[in-house]
C-alpha atoms as a PDB file:
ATOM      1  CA  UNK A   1      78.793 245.388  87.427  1.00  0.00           C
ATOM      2  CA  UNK A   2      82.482 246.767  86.892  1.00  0.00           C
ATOM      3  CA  UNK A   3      84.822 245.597  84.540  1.00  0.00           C
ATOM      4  CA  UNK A   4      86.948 244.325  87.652  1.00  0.00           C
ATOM      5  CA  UNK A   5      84.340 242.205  89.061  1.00  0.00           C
ATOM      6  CA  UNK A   6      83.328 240.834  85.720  1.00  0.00           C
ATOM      7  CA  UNK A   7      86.742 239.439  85.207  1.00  0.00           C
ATOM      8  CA  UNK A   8      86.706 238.279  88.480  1.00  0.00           C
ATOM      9  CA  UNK A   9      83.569 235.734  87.887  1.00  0.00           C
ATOM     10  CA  UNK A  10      84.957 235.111  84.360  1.00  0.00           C
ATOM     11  CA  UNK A  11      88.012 233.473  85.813  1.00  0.00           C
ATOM     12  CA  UNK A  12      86.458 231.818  88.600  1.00  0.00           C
ATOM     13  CA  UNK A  13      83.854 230.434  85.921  1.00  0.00           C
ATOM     14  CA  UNK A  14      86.867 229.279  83.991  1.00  0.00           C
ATOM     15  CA  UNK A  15      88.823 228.106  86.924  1.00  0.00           C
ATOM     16  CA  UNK A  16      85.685 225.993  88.343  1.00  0.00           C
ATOM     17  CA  UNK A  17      85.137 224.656  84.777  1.00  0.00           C
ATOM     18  CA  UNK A  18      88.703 223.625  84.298  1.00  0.00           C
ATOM     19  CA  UNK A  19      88.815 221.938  87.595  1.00  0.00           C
ATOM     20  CA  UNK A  20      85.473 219.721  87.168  1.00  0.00           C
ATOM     21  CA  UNK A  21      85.972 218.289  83.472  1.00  0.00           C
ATOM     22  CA  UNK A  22      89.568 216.745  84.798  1.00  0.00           C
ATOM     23  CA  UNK A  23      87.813 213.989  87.033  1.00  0.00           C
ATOM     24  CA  UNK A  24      84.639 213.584  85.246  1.00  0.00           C
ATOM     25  CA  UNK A  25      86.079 213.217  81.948  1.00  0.00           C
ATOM     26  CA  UNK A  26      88.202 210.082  83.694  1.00  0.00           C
ATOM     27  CA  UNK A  27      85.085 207.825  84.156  1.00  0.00           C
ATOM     28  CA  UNK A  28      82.211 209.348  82.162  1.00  0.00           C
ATOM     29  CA  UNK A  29      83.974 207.083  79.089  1.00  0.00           C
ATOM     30  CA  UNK A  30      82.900 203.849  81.093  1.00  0.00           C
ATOM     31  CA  UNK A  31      79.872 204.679  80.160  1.00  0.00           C
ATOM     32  CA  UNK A  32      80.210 204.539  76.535  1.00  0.00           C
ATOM     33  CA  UNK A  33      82.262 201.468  76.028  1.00  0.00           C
ATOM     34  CA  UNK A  34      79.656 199.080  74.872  1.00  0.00           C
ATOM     35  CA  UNK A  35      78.846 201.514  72.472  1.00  0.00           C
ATOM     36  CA  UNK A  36      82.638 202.057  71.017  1.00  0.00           C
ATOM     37  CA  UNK A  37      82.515 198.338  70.399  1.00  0.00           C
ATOM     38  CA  UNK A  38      79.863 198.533  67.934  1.00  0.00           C
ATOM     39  CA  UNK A  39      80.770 201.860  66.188  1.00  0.00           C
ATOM     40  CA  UNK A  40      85.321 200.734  65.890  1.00  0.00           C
ATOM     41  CA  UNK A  41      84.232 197.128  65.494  1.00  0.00           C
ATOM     42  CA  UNK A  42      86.677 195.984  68.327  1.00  0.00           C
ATOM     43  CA  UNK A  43      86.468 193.903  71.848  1.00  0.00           C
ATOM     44  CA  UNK A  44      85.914 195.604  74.538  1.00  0.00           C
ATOM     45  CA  UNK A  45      89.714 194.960  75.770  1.00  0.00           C
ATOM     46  CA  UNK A  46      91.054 197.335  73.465  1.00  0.00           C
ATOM     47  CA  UNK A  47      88.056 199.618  74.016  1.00  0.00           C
ATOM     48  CA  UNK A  48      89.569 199.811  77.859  1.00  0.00           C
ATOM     49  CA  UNK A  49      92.456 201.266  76.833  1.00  0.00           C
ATOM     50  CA  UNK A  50      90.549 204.667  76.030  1.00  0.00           C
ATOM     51  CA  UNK A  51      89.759 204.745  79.874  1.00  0.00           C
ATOM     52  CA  UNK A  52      92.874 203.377  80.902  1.00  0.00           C
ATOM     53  CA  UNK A  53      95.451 205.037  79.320  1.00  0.00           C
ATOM     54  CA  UNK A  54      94.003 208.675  80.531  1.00  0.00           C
ATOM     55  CA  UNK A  55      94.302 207.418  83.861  1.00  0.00           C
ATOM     56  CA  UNK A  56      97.689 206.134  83.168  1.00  0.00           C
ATOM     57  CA  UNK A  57      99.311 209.050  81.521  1.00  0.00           C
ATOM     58  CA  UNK A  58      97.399 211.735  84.257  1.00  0.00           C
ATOM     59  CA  UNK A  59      98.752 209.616  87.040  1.00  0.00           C
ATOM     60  CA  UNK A  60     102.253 209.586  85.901  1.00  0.00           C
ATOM     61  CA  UNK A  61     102.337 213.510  85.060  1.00  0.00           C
ATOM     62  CA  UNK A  62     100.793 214.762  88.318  1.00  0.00           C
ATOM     63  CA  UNK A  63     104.061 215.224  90.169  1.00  0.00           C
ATOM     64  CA  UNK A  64     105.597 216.493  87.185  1.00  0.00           C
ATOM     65  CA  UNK A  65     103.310 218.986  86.338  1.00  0.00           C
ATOM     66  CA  UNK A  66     103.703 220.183  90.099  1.00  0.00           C
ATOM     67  CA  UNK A  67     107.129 221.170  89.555  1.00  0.00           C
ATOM     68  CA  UNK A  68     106.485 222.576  86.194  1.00  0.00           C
ATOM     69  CA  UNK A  69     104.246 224.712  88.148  1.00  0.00           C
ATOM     70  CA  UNK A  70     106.508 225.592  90.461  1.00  0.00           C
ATOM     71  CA  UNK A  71     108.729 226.772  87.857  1.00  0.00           C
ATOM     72  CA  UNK A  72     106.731 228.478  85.144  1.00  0.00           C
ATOM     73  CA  UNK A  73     104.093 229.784  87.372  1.00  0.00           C
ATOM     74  CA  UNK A  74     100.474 227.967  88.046  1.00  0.00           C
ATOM     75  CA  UNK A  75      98.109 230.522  86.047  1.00  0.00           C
ATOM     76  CA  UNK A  76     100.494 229.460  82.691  1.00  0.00           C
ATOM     77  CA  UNK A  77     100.295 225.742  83.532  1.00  0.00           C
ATOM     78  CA  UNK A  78      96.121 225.810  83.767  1.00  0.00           C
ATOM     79  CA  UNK A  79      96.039 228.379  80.947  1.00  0.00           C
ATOM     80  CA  UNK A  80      98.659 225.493  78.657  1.00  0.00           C
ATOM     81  CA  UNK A  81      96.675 222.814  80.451  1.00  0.00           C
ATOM     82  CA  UNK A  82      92.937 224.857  79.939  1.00  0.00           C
ATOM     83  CA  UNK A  83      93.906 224.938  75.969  1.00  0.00           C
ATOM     84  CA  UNK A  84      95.377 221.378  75.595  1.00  0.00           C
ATOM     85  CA  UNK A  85      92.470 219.715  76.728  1.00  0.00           C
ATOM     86  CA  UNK A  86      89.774 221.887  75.011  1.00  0.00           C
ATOM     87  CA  UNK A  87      91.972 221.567  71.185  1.00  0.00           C
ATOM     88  CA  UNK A  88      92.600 217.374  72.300  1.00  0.00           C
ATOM     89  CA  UNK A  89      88.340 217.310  73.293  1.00  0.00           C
ATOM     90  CA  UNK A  90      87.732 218.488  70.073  1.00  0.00           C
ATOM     91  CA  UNK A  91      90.101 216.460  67.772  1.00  0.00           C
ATOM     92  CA  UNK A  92      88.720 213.654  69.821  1.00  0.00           C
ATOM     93  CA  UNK A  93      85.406 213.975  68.930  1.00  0.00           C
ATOM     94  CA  UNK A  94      86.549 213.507  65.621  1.00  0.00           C
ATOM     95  CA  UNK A  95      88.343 210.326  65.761  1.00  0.00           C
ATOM     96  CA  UNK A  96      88.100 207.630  62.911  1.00  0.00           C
ATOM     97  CA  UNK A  97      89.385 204.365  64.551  1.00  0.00           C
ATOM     98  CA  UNK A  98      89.702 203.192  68.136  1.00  0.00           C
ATOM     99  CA  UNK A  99      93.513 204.316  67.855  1.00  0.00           C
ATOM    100  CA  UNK A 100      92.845 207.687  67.433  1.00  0.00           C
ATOM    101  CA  UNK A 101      90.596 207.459  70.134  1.00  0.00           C
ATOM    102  CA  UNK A 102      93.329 205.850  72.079  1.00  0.00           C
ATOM    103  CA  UNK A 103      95.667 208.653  71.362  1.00  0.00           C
ATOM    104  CA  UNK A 104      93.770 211.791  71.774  1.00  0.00           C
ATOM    105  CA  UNK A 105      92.609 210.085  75.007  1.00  0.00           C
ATOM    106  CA  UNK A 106      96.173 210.600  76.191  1.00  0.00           C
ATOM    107  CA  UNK A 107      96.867 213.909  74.840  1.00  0.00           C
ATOM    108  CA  UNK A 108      93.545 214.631  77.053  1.00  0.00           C
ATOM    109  CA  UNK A 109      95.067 213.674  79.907  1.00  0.00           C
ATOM    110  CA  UNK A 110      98.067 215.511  79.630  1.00  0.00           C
ATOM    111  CA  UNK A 111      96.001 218.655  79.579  1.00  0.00           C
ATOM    112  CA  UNK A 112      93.616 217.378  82.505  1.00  0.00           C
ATOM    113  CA  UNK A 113      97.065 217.213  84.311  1.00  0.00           C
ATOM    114  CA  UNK A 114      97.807 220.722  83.601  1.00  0.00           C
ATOM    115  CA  UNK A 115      94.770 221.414  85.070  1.00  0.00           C
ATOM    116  CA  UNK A 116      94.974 219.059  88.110  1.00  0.00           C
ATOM    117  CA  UNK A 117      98.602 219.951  88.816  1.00  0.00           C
END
């Protein structure tokens, strides 16, 4: 295989990667709810907020994000977008309290927009 068409399937890999965590990683954290109630100690209305506040901030960024697109090209907004949501996946798999979960939930969805755009 040539270098040309290995870079080829290496961005379409990352491209097709990029564009499927976005909407899964919306509702797969319905799933786990009942569970962050026992491990924060909490009610299961602040325990929403971790699903609802990605959906709020990604809903409210999409048109942005278009233009931002439009201005600073679309392969720098997925590549921004591709890095803030693998760093913000990570720190949130380390978070201490339900408000760090909260947080890094929306600093997901800010990349997921990126990606989305």
């Amino acid at each position: 295989m040539s270098q040309k068409q290995y870079n080829k399937w290496l961005i379409l890999s990352a491209v097709v990667i990029g564009s499927i965590m976005g909407p899964i990683d919306g509702s797969i954290v319905n799933i786990a709810m009942p569970e962050f109630t026992k491990i924060f100690h909490t009610n299961i209305t602040t325990v929403s907020w971790v699903s609802m506040t990605y959906l709020l901030v990604l809903n409210s960024l999409m048109m942005t994000f278009g233009r931002l697109g439009d201005m600073m090209g679309y392969k720098k907004l997925y590549q921004y977008g591709l890095l803030t949501f693998s760093i913000s996946s990570a720190i949130l798999s380390l978070s201490v309290n339900i408000y760090m979960l909260i947080i890094m939930r929306a600093f997901q969805a800010i990349g997921a927009g990126m990606l989305m755009y």
